[in-house]
C-alpha atoms as a PDB file:
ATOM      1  CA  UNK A   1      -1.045 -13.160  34.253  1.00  0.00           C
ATOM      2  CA  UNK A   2      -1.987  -9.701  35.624  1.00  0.00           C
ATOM      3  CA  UNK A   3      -3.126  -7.672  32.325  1.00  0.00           C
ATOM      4  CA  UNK A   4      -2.707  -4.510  31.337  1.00  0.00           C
ATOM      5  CA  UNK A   5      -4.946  -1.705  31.133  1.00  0.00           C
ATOM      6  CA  UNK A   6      -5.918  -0.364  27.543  1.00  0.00           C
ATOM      7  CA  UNK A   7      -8.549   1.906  26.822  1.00  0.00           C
ATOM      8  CA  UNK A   8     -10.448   1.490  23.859  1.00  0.00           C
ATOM      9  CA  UNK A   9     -13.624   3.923  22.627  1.00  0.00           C
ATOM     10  CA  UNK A  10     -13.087   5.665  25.786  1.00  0.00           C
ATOM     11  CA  UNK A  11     -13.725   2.268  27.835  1.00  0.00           C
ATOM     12  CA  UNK A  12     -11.109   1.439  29.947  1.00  0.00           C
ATOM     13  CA  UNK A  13     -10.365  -2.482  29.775  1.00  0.00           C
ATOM     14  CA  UNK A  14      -7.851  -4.773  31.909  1.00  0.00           C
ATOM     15  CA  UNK A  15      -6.505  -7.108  28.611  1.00  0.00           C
ATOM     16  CA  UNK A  16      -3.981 -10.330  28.901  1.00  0.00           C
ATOM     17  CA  UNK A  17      -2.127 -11.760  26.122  1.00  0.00           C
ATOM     18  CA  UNK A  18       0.446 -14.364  25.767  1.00  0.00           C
ATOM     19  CA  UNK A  19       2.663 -11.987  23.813  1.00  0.00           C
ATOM     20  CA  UNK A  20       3.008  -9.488  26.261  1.00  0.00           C
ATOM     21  CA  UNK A  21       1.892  -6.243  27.751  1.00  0.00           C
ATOM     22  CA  UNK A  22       2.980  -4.122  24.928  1.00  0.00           C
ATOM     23  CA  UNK A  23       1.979  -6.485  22.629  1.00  0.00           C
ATOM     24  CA  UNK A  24      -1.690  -6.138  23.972  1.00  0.00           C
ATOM     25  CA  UNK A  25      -1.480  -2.264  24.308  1.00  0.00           C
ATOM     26  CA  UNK A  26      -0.164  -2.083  20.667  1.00  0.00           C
ATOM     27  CA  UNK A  27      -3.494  -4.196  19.539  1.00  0.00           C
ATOM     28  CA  UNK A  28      -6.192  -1.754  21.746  1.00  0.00           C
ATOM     29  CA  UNK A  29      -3.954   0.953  19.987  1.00  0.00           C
ATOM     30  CA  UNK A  30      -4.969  -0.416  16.672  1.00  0.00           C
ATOM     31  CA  UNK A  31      -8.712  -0.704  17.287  1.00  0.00           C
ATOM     32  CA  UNK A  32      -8.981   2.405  19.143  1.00  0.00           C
ATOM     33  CA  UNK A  33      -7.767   3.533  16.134  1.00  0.00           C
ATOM     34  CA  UNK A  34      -9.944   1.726  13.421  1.00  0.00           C
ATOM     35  CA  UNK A  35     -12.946   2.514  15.689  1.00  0.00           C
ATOM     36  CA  UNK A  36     -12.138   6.046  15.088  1.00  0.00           C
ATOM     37  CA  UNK A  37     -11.701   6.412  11.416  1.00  0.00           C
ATOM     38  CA  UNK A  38     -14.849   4.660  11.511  1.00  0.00           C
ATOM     39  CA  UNK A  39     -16.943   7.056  13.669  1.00  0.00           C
ATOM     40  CA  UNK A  40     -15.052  10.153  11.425  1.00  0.00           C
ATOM     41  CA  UNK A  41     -15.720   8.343   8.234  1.00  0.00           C
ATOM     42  CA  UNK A  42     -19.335   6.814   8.295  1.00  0.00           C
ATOM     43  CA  UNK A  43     -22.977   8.238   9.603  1.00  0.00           C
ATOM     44  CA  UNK A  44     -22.498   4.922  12.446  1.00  0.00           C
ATOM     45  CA  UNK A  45     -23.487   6.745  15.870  1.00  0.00           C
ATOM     46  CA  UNK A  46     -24.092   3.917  17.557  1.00  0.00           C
ATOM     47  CA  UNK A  47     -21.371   2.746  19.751  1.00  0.00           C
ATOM     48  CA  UNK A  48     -22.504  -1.512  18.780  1.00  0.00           C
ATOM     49  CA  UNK A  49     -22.371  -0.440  14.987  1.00  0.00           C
ATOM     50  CA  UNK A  50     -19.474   1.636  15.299  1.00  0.00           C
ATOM     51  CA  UNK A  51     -17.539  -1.814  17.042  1.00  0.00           C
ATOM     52  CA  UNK A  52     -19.360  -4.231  14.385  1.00  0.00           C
ATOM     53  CA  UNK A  53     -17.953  -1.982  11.558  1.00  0.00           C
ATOM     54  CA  UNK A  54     -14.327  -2.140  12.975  1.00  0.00           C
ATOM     55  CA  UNK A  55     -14.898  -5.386  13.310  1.00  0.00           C
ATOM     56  CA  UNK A  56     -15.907  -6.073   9.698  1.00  0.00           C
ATOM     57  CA  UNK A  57     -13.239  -4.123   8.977  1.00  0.00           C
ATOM     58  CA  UNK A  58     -10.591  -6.308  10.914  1.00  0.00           C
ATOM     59  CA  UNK A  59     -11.839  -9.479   9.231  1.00  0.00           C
ATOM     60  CA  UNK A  60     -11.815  -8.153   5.705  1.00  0.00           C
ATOM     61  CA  UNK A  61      -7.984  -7.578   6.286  1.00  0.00           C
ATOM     62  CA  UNK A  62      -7.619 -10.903   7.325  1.00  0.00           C
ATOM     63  CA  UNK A  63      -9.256 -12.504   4.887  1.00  0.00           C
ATOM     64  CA  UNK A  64      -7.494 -10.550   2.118  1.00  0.00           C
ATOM     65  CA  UNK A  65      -3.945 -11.642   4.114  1.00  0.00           C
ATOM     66  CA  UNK A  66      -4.589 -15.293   4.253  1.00  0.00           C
ATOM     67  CA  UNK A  67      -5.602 -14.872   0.285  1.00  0.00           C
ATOM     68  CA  UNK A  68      -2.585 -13.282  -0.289  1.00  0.00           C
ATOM     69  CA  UNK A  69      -0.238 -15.164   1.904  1.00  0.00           C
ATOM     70  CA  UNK A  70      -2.045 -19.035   0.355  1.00  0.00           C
ATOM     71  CA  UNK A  71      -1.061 -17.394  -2.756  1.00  0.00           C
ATOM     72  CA  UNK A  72       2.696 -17.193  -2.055  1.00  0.00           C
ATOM     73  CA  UNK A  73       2.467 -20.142  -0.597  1.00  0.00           C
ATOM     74  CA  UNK A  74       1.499 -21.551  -3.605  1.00  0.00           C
ATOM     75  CA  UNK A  75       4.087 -19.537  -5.567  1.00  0.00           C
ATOM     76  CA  UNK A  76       6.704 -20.775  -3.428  1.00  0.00           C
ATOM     77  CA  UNK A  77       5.766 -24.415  -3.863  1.00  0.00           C
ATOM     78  CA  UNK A  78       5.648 -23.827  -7.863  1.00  0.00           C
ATOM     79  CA  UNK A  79       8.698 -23.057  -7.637  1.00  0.00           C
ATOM     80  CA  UNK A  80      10.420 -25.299  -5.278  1.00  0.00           C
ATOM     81  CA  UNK A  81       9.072 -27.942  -7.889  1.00  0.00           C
ATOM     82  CA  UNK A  82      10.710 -26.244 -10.658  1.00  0.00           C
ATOM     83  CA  UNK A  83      13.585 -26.121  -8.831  1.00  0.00           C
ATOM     84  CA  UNK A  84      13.722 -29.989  -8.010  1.00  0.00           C
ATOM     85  CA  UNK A  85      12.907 -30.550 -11.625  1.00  0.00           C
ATOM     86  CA  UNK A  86      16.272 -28.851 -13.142  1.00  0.00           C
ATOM     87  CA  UNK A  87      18.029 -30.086 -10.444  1.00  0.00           C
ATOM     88  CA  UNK A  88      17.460 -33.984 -10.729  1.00  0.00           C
ATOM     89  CA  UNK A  89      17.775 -32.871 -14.921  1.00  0.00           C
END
């Protein structure tokens, strides 16, 4: 793997993933762009805080997802019992 080069907060990084160049440039796109909400939105000057907040950031979205997505899981298995229930009634 070669990488691709992404620039994120200015910095310009060589990145590799196993999904793909675009895949990878679509991701710095993303935190490039969190990372600037954050420096328009908060009194962060720092460039560390300004990365740590993103960060946070990124991690309270994923916790939220895997909350919401064990939750449909566990909807979906409710109801798959249900459905063996009526069907062996």
């Amino acid at each position: 793997m070669k990488g691709v080069s992404v620039e994120i907060m200015g910095q310009s990084l060589t990145v590799m993933s196993d999904d793909g160049d675009e895949w990878a440039k679509t991701l710095a796109a993303t935190v490039d762009e969190k990372i600037k909400y954050i420096r328009a939105n908060s009194r962060a000057v720092n460039s560390v805080s300004v990365a740590i907040l993103a960060a946070l950031n990124f991690a309270d979205e994923l916790e939220r997802l895997k909350r919401d997505h064990q939750t449909l899981i566990d909807q979906i298995e409710a109801l798959n019992r249900r459905l063996s229930v009526a069907m062996d009634a």
